[in-house]
PDB file of N, CA and C in Angstrom:
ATOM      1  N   UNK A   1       8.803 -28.105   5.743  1.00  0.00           N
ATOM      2  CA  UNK A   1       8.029 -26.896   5.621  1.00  0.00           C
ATOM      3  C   UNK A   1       6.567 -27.258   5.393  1.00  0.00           C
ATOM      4  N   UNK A   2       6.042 -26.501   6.333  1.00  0.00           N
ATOM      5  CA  UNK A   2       4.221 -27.091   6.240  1.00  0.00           C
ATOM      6  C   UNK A   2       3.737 -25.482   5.075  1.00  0.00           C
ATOM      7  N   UNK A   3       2.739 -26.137   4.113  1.00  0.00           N
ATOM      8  CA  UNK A   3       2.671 -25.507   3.173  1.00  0.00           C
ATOM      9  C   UNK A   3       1.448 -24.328   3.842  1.00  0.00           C
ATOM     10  N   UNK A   4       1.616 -23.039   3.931  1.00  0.00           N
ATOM     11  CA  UNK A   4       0.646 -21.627   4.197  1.00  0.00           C
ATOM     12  C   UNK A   4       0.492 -21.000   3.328  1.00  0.00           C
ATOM     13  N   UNK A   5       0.412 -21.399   2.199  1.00  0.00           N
ATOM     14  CA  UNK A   5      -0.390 -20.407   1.141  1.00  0.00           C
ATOM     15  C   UNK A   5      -1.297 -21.417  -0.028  1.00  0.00           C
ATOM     16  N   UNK A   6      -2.599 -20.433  -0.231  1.00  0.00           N
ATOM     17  CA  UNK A   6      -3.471 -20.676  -0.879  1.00  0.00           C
ATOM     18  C   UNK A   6      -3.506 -20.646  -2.169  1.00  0.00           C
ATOM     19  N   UNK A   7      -4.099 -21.245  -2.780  1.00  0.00           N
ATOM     20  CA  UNK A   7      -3.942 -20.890  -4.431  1.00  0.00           C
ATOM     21  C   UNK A   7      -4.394 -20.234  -5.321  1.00  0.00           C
ATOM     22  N   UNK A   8      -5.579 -19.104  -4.461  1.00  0.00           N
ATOM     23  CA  UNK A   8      -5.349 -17.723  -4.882  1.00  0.00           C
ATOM     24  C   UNK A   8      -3.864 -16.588  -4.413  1.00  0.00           C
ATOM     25  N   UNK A   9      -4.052 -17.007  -3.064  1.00  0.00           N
ATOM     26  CA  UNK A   9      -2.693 -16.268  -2.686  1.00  0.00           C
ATOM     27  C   UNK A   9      -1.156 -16.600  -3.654  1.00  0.00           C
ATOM     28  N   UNK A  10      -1.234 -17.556  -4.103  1.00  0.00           N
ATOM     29  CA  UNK A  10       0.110 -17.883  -5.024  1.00  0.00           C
ATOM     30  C   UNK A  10      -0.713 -17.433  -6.538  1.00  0.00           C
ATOM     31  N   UNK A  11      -1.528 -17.419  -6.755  1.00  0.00           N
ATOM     32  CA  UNK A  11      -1.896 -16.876  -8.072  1.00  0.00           C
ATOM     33  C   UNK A  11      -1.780 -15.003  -8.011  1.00  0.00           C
ATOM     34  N   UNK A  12      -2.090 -14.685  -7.177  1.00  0.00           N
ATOM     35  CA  UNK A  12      -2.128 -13.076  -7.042  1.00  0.00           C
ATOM     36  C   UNK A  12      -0.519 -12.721  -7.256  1.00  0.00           C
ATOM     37  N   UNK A  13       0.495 -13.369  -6.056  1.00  0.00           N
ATOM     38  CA  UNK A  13       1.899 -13.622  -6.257  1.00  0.00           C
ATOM     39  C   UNK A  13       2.429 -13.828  -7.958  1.00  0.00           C
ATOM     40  N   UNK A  14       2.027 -14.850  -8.767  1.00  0.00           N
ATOM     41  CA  UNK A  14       2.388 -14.971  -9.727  1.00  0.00           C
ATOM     42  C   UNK A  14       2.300 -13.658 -10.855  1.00  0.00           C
ATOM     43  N   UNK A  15       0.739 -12.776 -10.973  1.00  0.00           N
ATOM     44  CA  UNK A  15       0.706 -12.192 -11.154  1.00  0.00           C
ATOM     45  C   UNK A  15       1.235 -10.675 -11.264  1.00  0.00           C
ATOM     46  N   UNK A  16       1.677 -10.554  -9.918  1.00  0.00           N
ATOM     47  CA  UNK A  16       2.166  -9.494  -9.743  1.00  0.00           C
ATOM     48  C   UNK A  16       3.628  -9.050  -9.863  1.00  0.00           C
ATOM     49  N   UNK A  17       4.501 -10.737  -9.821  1.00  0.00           N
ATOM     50  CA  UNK A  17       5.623 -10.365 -10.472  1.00  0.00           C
ATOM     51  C   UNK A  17       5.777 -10.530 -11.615  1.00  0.00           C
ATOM     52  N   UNK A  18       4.667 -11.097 -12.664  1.00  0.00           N
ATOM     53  CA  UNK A  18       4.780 -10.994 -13.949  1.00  0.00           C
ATOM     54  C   UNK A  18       4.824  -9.336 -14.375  1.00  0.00           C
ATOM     55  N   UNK A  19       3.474  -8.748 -13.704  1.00  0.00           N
ATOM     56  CA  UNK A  19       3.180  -7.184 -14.118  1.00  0.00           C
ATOM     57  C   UNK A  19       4.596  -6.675 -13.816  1.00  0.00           C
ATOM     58  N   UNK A  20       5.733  -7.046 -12.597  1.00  0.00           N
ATOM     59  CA  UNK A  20       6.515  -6.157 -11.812  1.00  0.00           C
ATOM     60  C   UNK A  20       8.058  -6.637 -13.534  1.00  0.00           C
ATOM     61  N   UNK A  21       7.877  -7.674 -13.670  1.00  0.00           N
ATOM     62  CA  UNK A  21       8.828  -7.770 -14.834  1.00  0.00           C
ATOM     63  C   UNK A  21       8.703  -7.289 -16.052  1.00  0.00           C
ATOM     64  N   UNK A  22       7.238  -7.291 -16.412  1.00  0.00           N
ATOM     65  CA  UNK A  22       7.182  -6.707 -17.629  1.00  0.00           C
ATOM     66  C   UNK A  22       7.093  -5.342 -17.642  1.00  0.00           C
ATOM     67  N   UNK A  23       6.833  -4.429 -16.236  1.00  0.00           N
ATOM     68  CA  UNK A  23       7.307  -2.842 -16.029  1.00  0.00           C
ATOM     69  C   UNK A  23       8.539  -2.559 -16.311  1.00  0.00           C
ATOM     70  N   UNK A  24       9.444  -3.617 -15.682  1.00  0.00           N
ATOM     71  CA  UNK A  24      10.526  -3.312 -16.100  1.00  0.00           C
ATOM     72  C   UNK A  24      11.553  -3.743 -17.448  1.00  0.00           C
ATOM     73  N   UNK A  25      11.215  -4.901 -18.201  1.00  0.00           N
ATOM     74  CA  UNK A  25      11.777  -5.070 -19.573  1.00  0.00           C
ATOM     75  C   UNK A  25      11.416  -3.992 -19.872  1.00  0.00           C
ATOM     76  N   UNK A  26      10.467  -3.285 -19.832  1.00  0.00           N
ATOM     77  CA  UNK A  26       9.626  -2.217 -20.769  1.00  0.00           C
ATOM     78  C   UNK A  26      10.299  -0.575 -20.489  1.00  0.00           C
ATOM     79  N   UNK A  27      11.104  -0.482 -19.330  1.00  0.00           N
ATOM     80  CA  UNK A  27      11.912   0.465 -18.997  1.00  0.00           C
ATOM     81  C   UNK A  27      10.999   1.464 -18.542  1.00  0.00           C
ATOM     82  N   UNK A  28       9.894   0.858 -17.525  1.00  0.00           N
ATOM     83  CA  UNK A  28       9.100   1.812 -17.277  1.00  0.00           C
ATOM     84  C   UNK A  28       9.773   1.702 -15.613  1.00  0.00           C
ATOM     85  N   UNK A  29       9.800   1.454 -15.241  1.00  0.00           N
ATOM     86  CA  UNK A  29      10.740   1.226 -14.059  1.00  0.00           C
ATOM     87  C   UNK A  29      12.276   0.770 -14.032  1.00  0.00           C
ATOM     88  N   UNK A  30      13.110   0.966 -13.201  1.00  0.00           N
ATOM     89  CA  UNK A  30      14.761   1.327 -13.723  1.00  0.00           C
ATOM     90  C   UNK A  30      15.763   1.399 -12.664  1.00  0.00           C
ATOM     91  N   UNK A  31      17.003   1.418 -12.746  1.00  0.00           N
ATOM     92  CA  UNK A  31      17.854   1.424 -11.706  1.00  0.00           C
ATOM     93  C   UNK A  31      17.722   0.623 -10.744  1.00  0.00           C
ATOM     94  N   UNK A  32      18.067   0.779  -9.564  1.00  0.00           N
ATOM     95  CA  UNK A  32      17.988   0.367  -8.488  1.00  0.00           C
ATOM     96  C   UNK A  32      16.740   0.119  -7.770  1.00  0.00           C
ATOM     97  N   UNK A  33      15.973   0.899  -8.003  1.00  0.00           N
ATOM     98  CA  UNK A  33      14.194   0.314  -7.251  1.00  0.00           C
ATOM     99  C   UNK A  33      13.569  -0.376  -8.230  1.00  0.00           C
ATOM    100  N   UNK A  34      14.461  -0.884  -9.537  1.00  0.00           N
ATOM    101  CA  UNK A  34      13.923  -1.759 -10.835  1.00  0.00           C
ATOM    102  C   UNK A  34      14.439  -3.201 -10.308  1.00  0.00           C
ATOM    103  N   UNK A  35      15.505  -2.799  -9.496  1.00  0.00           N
ATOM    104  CA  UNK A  35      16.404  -4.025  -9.211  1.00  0.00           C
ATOM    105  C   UNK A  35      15.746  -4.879  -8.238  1.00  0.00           C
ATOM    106  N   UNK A  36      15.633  -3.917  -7.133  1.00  0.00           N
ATOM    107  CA  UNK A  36      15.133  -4.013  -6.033  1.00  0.00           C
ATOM    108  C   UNK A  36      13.532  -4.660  -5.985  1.00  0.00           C
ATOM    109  N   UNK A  37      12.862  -4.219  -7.338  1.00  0.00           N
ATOM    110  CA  UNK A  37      11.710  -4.852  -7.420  1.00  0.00           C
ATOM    111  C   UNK A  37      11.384  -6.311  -7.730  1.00  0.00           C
ATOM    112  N   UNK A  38      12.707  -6.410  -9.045  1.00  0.00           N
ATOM    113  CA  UNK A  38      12.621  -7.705  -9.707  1.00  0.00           C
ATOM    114  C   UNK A  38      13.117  -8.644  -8.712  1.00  0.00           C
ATOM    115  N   UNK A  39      14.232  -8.014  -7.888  1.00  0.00           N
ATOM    116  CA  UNK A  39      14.303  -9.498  -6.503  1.00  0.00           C
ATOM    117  C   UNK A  39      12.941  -9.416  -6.080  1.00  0.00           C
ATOM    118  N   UNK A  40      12.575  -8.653  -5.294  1.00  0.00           N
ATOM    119  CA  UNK A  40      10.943  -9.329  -5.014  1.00  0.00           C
ATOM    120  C   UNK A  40       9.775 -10.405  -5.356  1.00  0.00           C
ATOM    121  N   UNK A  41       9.781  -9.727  -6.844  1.00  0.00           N
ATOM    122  CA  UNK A  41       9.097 -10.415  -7.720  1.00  0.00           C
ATOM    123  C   UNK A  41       9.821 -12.276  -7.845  1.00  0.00           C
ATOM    124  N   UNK A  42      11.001 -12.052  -7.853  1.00  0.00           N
ATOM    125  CA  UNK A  42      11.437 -13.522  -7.980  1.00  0.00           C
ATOM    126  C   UNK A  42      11.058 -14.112  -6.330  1.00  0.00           C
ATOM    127  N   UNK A  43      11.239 -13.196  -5.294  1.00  0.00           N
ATOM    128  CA  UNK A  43      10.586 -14.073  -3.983  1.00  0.00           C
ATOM    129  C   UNK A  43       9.348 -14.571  -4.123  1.00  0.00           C
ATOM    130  N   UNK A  44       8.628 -13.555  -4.539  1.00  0.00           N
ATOM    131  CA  UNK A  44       7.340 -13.759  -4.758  1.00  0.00           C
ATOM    132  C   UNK A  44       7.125 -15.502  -5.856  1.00  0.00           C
ATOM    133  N   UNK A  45       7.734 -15.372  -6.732  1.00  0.00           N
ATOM    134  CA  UNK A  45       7.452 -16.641  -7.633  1.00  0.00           C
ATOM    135  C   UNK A  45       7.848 -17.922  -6.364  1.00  0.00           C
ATOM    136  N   UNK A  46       9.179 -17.602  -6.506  1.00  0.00           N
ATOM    137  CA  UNK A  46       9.826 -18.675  -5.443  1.00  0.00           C
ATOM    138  C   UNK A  46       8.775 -19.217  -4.396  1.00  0.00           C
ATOM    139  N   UNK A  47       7.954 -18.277  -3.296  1.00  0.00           N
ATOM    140  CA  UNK A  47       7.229 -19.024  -2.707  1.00  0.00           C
ATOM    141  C   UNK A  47       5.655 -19.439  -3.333  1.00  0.00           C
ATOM    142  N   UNK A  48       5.878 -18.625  -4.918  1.00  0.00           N
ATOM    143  CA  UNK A  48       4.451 -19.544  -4.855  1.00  0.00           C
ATOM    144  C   UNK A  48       4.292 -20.633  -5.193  1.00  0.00           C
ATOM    145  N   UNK A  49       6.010 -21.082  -5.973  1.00  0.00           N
ATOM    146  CA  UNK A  49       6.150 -22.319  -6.067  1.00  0.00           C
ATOM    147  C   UNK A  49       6.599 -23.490  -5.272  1.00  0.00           C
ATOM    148  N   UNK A  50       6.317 -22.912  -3.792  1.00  0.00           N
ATOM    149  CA  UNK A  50       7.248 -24.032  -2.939  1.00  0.00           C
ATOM    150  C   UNK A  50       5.673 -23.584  -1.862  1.00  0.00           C
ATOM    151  N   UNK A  51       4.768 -23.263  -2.433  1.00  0.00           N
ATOM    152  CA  UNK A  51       3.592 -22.739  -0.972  1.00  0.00           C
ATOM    153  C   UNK A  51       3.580 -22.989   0.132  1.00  0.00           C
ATOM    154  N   UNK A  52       5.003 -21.507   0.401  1.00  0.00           N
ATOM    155  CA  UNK A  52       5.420 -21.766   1.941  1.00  0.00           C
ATOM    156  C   UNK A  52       6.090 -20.294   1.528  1.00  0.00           C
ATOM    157  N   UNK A  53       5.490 -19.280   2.702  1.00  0.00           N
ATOM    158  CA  UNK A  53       5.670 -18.187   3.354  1.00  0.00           C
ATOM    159  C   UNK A  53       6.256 -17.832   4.493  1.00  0.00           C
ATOM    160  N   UNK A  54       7.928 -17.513   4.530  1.00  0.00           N
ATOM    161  CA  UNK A  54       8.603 -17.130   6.095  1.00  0.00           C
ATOM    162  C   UNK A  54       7.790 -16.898   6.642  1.00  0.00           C
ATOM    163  N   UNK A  55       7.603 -15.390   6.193  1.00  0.00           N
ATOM    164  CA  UNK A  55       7.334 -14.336   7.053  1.00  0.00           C
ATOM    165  C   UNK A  55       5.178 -14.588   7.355  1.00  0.00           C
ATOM    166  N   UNK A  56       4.698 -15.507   6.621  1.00  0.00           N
ATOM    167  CA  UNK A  56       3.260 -16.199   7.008  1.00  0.00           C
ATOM    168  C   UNK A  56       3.658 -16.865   8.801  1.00  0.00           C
ATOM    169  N   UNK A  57       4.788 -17.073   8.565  1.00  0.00           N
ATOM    170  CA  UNK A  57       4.909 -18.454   9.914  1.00  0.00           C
ATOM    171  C   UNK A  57       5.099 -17.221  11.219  1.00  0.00           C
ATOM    172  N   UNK A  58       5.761 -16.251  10.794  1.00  0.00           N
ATOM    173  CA  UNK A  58       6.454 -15.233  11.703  1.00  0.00           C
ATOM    174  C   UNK A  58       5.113 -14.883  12.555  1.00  0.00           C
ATOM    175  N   UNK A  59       4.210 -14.376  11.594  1.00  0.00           N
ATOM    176  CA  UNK A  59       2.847 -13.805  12.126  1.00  0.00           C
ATOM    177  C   UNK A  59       1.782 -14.692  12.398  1.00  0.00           C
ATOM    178  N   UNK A  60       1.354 -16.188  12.392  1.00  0.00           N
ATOM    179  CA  UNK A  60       0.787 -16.735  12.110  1.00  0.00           C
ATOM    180  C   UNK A  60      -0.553 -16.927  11.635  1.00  0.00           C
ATOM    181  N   UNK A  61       0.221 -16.274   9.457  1.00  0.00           N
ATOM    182  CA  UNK A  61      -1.020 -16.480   9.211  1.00  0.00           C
ATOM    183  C   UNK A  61      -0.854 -17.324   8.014  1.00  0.00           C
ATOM    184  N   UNK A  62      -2.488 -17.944   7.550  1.00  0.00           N
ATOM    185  CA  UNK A  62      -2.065 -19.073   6.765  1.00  0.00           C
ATOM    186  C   UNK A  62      -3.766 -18.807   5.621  1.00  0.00           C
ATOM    187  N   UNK A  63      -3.658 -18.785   4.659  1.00  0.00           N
ATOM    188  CA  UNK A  63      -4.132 -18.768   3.381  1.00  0.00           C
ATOM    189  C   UNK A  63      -4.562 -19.897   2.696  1.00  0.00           C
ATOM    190  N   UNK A  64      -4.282 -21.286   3.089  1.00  0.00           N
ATOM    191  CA  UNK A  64      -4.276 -22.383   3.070  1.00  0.00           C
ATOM    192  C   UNK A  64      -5.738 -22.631   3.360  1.00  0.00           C
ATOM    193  N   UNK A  65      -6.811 -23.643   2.465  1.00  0.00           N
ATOM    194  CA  UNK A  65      -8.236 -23.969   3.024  1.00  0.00           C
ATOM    195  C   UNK A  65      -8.009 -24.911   3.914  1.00  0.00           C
ATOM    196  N   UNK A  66      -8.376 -25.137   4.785  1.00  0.00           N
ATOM    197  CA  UNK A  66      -8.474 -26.036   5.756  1.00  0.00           C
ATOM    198  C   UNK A  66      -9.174 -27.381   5.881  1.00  0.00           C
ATOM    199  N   UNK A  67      -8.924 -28.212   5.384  1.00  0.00           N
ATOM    200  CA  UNK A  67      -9.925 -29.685   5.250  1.00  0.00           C
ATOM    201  C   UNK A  67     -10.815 -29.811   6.757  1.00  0.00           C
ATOM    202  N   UNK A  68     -11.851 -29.991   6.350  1.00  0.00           N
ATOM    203  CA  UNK A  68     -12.843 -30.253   7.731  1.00  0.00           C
ATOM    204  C   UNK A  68     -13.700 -31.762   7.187  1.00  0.00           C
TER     205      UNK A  68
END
């Protein structure tokens, strides 16, 4: 896997499933679109820790600085 994400792009990722977990410990979000969120949020971690995006490759786009 060739790595397509940047390390703002995996920092924004990190972020946002922190906010998306702590909505929901907090029972501000719930059920099934609570569920549905927190898998996300764990995709989201997952690729920011492996900086590599399927669906980046699908479209080809890449977030990654480019050494020149």
């Amino acid at each position: 896997m060739k790595k397509n994400m940047g390390s703002i792009d995996k920092t924004i990722r990190i972020i946002i499933a922190a906010v998306i977990a702590g909505l929901y410990y907090a029972n501000i979000i719930t059920g099934t679109f609570g569920i549905v969120l927190l898998v996300l949020a764990g995709v989201f971690v997952l690729t920011s820790l492996v900086s590599f995006c399927p669906l980046y490759t699908l479209f080809g786009v890449s977030t990654c600085s480019t050494k020149q």
